[in-house]
Protein backbone atom coordinates (compact mmCIF):
# COMPACT_ATOMS: atom_id res chain seq x y z
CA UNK A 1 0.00 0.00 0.00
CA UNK A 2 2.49 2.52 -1.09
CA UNK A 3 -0.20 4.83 -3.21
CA UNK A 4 -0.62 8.05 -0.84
CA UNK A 5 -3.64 8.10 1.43
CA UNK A 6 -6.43 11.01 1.58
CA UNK A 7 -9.13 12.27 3.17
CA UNK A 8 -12.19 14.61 1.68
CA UNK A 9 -15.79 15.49 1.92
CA UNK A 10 -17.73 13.35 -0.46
CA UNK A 11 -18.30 14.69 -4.18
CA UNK A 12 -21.13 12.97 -6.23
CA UNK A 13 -18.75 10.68 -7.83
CA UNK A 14 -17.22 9.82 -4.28
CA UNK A 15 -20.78 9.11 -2.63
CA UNK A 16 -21.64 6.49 -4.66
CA UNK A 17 -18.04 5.09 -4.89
CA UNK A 18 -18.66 4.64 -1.05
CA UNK A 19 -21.99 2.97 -1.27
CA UNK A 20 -20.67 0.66 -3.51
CA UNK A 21 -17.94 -0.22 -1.00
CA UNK A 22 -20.30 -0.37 2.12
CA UNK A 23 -22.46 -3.20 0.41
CA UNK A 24 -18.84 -4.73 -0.54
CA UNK A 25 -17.81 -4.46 3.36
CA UNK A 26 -21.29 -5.20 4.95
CA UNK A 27 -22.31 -7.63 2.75
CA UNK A 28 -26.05 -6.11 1.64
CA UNK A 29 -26.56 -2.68 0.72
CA UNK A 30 -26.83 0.19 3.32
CA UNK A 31 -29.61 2.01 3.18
CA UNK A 32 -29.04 4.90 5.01
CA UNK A 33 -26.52 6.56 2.76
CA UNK A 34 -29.11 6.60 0.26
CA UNK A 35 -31.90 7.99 2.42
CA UNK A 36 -29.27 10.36 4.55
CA UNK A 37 -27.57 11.91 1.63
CA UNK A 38 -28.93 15.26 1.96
CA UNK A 39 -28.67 15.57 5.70
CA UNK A 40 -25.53 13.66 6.68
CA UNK A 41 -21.87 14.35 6.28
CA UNK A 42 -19.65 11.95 4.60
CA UNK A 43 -16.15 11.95 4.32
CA UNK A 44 -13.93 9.14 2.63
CA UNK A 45 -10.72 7.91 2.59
CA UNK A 46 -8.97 7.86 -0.81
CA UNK A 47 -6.16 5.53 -2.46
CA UNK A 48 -5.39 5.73 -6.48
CA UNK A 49 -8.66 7.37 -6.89
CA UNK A 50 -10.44 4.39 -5.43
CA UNK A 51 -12.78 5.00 -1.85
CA UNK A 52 -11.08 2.49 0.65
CA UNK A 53 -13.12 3.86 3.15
CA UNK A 54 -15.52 6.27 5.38
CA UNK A 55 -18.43 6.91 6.74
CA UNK A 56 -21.27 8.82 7.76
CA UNK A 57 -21.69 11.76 10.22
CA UNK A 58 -24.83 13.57 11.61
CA UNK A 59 -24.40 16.85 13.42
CA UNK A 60 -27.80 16.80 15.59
CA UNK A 61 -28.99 17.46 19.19
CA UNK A 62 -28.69 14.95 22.10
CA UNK A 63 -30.42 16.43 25.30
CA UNK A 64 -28.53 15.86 28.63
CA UNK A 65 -29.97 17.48 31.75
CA UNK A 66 -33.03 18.45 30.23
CA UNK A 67 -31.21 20.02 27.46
CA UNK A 68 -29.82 19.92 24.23
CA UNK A 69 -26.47 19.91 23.41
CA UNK A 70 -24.60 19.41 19.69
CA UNK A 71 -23.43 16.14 18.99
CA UNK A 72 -21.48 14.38 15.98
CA UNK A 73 -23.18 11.03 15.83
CA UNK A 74 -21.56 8.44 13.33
CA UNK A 75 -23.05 5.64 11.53
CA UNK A 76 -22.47 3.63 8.49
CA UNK A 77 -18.68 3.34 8.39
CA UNK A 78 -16.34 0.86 7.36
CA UNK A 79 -13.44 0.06 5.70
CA UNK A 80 -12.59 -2.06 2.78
CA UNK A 81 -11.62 -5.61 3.41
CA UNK A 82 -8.19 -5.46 1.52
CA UNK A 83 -7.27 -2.38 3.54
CA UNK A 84 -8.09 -3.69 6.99
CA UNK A 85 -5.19 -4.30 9.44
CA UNK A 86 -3.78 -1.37 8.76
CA UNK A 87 -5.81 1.29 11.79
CA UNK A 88 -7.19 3.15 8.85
CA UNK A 89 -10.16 2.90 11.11
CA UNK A 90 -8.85 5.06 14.00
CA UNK A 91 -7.46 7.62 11.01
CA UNK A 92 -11.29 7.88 9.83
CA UNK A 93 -12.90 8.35 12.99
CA UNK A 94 -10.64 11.58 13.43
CA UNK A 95 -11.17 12.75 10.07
CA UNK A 96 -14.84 11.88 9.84
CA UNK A 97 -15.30 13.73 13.38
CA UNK A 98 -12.92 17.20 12.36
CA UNK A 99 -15.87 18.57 10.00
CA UNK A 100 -18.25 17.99 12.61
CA UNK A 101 -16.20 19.68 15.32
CA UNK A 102 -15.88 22.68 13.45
CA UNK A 103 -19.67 22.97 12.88
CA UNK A 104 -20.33 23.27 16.89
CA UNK A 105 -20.21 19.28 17.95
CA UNK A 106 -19.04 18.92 21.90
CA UNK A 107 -19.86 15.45 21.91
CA UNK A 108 -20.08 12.44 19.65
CA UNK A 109 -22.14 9.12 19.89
CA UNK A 110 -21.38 6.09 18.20
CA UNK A 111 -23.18 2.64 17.78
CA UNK A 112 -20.98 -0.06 16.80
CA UNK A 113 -20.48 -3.79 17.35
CA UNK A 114 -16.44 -2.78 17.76
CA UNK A 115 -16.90 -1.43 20.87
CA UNK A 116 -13.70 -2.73 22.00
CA UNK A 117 -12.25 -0.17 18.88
CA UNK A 118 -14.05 2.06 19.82
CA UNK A 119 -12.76 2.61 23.35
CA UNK A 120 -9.55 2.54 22.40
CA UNK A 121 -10.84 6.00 20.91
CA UNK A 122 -12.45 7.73 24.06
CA UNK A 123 -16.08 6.22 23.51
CA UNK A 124 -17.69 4.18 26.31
CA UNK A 125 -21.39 2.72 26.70
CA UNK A 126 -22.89 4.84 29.72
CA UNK A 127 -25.81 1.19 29.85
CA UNK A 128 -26.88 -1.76 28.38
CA UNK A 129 -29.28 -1.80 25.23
CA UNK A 130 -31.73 -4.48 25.10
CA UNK A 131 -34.43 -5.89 22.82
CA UNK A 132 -37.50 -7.49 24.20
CA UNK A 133 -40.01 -10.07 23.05
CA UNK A 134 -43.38 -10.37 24.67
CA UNK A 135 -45.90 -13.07 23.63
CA UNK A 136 -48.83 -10.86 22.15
CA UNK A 137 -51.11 -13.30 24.42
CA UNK A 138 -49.40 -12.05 27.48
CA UNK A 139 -49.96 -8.74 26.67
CA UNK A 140 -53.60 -9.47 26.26
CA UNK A 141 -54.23 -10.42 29.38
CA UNK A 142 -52.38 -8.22 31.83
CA UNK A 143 -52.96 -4.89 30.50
CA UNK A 144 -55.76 -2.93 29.81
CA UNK A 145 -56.65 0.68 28.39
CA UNK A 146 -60.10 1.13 27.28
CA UNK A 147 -60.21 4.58 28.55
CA UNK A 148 -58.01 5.91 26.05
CA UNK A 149 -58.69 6.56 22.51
CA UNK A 150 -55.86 5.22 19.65
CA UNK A 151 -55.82 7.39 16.63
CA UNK A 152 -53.94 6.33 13.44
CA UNK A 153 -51.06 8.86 12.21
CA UNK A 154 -48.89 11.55 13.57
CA UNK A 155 -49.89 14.92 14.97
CA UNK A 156 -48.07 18.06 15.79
CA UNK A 157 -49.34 17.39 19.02
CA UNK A 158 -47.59 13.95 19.33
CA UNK A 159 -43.91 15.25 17.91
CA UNK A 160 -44.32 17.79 20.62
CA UNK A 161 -44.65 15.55 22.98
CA UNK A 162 -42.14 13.00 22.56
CA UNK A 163 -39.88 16.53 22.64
CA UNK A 164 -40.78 16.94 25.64
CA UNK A 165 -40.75 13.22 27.24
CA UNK A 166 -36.98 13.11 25.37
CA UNK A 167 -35.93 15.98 27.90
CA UNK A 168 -36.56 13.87 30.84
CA UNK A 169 -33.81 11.19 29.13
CA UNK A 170 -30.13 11.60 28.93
CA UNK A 171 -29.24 10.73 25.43
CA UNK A 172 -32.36 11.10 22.77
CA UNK A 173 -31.95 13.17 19.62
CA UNK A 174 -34.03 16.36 19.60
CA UNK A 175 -35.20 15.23 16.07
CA UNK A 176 -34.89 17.28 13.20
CA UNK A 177 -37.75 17.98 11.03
CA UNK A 178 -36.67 15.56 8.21
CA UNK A 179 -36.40 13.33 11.48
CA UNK A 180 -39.36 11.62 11.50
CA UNK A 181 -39.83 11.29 7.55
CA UNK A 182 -36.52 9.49 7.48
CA UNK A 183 -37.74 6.84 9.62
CA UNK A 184 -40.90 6.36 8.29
CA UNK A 185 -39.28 5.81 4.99
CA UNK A 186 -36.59 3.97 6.10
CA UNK A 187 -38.62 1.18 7.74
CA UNK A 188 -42.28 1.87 6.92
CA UNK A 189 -43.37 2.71 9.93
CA UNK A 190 -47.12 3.05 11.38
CA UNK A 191 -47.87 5.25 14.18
CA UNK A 192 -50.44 5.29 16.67
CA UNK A 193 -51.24 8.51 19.14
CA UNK A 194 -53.01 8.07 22.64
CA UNK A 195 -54.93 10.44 24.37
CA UNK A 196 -58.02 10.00 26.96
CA UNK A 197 -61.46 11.64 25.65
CA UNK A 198 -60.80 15.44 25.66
CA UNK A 199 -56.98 15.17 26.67
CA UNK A 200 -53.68 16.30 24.89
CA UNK A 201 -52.24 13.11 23.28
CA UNK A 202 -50.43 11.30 26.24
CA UNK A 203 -48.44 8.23 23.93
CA UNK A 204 -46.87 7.99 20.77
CA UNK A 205 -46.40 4.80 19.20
CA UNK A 206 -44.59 3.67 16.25
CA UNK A 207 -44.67 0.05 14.20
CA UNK A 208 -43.61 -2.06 11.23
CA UNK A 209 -45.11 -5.31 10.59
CA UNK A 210 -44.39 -7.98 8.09
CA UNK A 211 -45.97 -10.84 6.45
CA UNK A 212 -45.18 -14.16 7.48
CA UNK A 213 -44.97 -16.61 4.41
CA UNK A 214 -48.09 -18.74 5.86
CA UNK A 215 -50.14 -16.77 8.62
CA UNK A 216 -50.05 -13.61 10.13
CA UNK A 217 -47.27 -11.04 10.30
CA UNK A 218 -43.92 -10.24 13.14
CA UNK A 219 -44.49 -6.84 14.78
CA UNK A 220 -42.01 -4.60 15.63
CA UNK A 221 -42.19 -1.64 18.13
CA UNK A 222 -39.86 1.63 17.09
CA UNK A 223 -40.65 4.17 18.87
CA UNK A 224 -42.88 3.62 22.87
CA UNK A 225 -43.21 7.28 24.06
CA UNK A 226 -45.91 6.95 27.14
CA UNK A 227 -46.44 10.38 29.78
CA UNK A 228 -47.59 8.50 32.20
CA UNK A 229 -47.69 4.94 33.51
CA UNK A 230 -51.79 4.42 33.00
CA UNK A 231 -50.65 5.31 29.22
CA UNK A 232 -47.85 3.08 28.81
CA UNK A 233 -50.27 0.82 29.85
CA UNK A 234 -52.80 1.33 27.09
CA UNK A 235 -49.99 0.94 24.60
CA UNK A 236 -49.09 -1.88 26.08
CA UNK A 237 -53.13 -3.45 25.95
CA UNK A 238 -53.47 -1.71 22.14
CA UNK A 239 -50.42 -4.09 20.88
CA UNK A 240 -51.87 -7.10 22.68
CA UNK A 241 -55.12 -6.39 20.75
CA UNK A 242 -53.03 -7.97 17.87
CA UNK A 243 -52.65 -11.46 19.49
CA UNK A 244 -54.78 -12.74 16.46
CA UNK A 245 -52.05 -11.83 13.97
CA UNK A 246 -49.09 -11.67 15.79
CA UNK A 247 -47.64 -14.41 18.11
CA UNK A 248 -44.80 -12.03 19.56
CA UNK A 249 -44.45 -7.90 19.94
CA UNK A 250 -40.66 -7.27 19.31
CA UNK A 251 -38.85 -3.95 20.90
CA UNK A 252 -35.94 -3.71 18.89
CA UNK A 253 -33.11 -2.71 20.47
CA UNK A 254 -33.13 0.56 22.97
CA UNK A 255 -37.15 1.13 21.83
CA UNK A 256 -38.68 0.30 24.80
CA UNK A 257 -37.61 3.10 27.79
CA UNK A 258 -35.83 1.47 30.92
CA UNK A 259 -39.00 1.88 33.43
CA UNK A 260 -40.42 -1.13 34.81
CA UNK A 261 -44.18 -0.90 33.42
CA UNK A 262 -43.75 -4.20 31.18
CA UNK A 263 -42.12 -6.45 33.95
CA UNK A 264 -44.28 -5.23 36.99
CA UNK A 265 -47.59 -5.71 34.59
CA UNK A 266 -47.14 -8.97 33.38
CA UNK A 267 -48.90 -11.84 34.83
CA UNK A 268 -46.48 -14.01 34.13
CA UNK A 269 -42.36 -13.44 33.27
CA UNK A 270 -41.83 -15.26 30.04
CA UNK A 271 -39.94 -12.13 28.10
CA UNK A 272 -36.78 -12.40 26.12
CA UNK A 273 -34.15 -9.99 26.44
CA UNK A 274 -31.77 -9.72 23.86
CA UNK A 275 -28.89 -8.08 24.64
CA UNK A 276 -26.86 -5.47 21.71
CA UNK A 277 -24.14 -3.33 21.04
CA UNK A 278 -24.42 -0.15 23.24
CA UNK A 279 -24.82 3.32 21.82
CA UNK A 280 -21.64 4.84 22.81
CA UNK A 281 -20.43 8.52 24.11
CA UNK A 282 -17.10 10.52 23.74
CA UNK A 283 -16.43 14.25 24.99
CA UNK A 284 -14.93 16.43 22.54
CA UNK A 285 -14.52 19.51 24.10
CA UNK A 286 -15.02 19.28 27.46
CA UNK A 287 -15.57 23.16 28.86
CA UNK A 288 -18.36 23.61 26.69
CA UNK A 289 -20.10 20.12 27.01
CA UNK A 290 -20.18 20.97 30.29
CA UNK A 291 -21.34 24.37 29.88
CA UNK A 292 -24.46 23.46 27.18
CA UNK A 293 -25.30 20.77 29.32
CA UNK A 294 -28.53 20.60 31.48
CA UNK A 295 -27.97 20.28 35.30
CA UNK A 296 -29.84 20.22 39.16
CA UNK A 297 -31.12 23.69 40.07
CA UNK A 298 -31.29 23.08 43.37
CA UNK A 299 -27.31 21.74 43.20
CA UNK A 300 -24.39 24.13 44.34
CA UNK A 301 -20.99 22.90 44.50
CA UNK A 302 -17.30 23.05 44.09
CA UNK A 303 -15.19 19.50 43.14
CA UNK A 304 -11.72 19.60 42.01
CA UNK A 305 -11.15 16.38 39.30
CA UNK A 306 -8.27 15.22 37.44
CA UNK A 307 -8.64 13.86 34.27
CA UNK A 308 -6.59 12.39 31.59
CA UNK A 309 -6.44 14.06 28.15
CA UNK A 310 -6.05 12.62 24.58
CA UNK A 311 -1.93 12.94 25.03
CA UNK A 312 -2.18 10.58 27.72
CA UNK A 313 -1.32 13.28 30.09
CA UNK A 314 -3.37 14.77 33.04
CA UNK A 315 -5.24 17.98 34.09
CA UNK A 316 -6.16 18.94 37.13
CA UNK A 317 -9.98 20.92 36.83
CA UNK A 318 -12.61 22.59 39.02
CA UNK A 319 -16.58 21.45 38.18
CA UNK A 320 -18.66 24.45 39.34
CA UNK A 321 -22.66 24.02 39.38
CA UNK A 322 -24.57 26.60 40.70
CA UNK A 323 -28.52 27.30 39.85
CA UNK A 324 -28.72 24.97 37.37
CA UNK A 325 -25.79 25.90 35.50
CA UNK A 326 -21.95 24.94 35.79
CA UNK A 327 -18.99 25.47 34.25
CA UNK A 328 -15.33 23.91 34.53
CA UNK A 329 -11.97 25.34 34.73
CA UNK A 330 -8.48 24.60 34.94
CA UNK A 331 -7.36 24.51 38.56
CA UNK A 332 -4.46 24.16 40.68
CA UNK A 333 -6.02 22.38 43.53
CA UNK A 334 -5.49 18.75 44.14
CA UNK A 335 -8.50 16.76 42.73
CA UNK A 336 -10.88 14.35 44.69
CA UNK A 337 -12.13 12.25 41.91
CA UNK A 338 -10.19 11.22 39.27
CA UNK A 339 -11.54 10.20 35.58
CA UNK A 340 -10.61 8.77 32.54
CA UNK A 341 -12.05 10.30 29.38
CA UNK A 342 -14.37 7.37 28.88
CA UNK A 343 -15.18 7.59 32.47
CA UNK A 344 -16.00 10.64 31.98
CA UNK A 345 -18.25 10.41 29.34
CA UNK A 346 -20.68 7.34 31.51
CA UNK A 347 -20.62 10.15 33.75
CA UNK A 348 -21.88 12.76 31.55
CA UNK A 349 -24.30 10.96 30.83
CA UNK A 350 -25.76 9.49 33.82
CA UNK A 351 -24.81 6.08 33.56
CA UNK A 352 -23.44 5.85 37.48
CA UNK A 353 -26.40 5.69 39.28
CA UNK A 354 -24.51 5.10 42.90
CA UNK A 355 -20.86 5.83 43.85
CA UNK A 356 -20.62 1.53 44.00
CA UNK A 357 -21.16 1.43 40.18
CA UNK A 358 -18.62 4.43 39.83
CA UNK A 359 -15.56 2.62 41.69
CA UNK A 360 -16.67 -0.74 40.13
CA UNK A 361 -15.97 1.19 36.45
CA UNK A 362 -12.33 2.09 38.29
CA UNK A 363 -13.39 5.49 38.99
CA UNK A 364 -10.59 6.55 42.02
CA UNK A 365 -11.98 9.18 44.48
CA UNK A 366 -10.18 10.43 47.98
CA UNK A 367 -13.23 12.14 48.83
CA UNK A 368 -16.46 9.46 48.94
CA UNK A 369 -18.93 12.77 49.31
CA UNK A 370 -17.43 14.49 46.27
CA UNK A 371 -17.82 11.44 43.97
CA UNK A 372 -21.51 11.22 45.46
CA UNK A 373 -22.22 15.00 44.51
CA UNK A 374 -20.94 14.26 41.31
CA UNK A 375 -23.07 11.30 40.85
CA UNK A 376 -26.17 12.90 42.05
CA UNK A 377 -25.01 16.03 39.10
CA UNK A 378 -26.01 13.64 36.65
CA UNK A 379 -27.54 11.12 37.48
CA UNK A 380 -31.28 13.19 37.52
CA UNK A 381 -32.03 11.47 34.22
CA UNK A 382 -31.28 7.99 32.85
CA UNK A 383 -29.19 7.46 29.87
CA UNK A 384 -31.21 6.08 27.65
CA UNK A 385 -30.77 6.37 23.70
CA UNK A 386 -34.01 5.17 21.57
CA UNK A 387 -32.91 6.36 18.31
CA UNK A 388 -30.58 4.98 15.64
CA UNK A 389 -28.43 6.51 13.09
């Protein structure tokens, strides 16, 4: 591999050079960069003319305390089989990230099944993602909802709402408007709103179904945004109103929020949880994540951290939250917790729920009541990540 290696923004020509290779290196073609072209970044690696490699980038919104903050999230890479081996990979992830930087990203997620590649590059998995299977039968018979009315197709009403029950979530894209059309196309997706008789819509529910080759169809649950508990409920007795076509309700993975309503309703516990590969988070610029970021407005505190930069080197830094706001600054003052960039980032985004988990991830603190303020700083939301990319 002598020929001289590149990097650049994807031309025409280039864009479908790289489609061509991702159904080369995935082995089917890849929808997305079709249905993504005019709203996604792509930038490709280049040898002899030929694309050995790339991927796509989205710069979008991921709310964290309640608000939004800009976020490079990356899907749909890969490299070509003849050049693997060679840590093009970690070249591409630097170069695919560098546009999105310089457009305003503080962040970047990442959903790969190379997660051990992809901590090597600052990302880590702040929880688990699961699918779940429920026998539509089960369904039937421990939930019910007959005081709420189902009406077919999305409202205004619902896309405001599932804004507004992604705010109380660390991790969900505030959608764009081509959001929602996207996914629809993408996987032919029905939706279903829930309100009681004179309410605002309380649920929003989105589907795809398919034909089995003899009877009935598989059903497949994208989107499960509920306000309250009594609603989640009546989504949960509308889909087991379609025991008589579909054996099993599927929640593909990360679709159905981590609350307990499903378990703690069901008669009987015969659900299958599949586990996947996590939707990962990095920090990429670390004062102003911090700044843009949601946090407590009844916390006020002071904690000095150390915390090791991309060099391999350490700073020393003071977290400052104060009325719902904080910011963080180099300091001179000898730290109480110390964190690791991916640390960091399951931090950020909630994932510690208790100073145990924290010092069972390796997180080293001399001061057991700082690390628990900074636990309880994030930890006022769950991470939770419902949509793909």
């Amino acid at each position: 591999m002598n020929q001289q290696l590149t990097y650049a923004p994807a031309d025409d020509g280039l864009w479908e050079q790289y489609d061509q290779l991702a159904t080369r290196a995935y082995g089917h073609p890849i929808g997305d960069i079709t249905h993504l072209r005019e709203h996604a970044h792509l930038q490709v690696a280049v040898r002899s003319g030929q694309v050995v490699a790339g991927g796509l980038g989205l710069l979008v919104d991921q709310f964290f305390g309640g608000t939004p903050v800009p976020s490079a999230c990356l899907g749909d890479g890969c490299v070509a089989p003849e050049e693997r081996g060679n840590h093009l990979a970690t070249d591409m992830a630097t170069e695919r990230l560098r546009p999105l930087i310089e457009r305003g990203a503080v962040i970047s997620a990442i959903v790969t099944s190379s997660t051990g590649y992809a901590r090597r590059l600052g990302w880590e998995a702040p929880t688990s993602v699961f699918a779940w299977a429920v026998a539509t039968d089960d369904l039937k018979r421990s939930f019910t909802g007959e005081d709420f009315d189902v009406v077919h197709g999305l409202t205004d009403e619902a896309e405001a709402l599932q804004r507004d029950l992604a705010r109380q979530w660390n991790g969900p894209v505030l959608r764009p408007t081509w959001w929602t059309r996207w996914k629809q196309n993408k996987s032919n997706l029905t939706t279903y709103c829930f309100a009681r008789p004179g309410h605002p819509t309380a649920g929003l529910l989105s589907l795809t179904t398919k034909r089995h080759d003899r009877h009935g169809m598989s059903l497949v649950v994208h989107d499960f945004w509920a306000a309250s508990q009594p609603t989640a409920e009546a989504m949960l007795a509308f889909l087991g109103r379609h025991n008589t076509r579909a054996r099993t309700i599927t929640f593909r993975r990360g679709a159905l929020p981590p609350y307990p309503t499903l378990l703690h309703g069901l008669r009987h516990h015969r659900t299958t949880a599949e586990a996947w590969h996590p939707w990962m988070l990095r920090i990429l610029n670390l004062p102003e994540a911090i700044r843009l970021r949601g946090w407590p407005p009844d916390l006020t505190t002071a904690v000095p951290m150390e915390i090791e930069n991309e060099t391999g080197g350490w700073g020393r830094w003071m977290l400052q939250i104060k009325a719902g706001a904080a910011e963080i600054v180099p300091t001179h003052v000898e730290a109480q917790v110390i964190f690791t960039p991916r640390q960091l980032a399951v931090w950020y985004a909630g994932g510690y729920r208790s100073t145990t988990s924290a010092r069972m991830a390796g997180v080293h603190a001399v001061s057991e009541k700082a690390l628990a303020t900074l636990v309880r700083s994030t930890a006022q939301f769950e991470p939770w990540l419902p949509d793909h990319f």
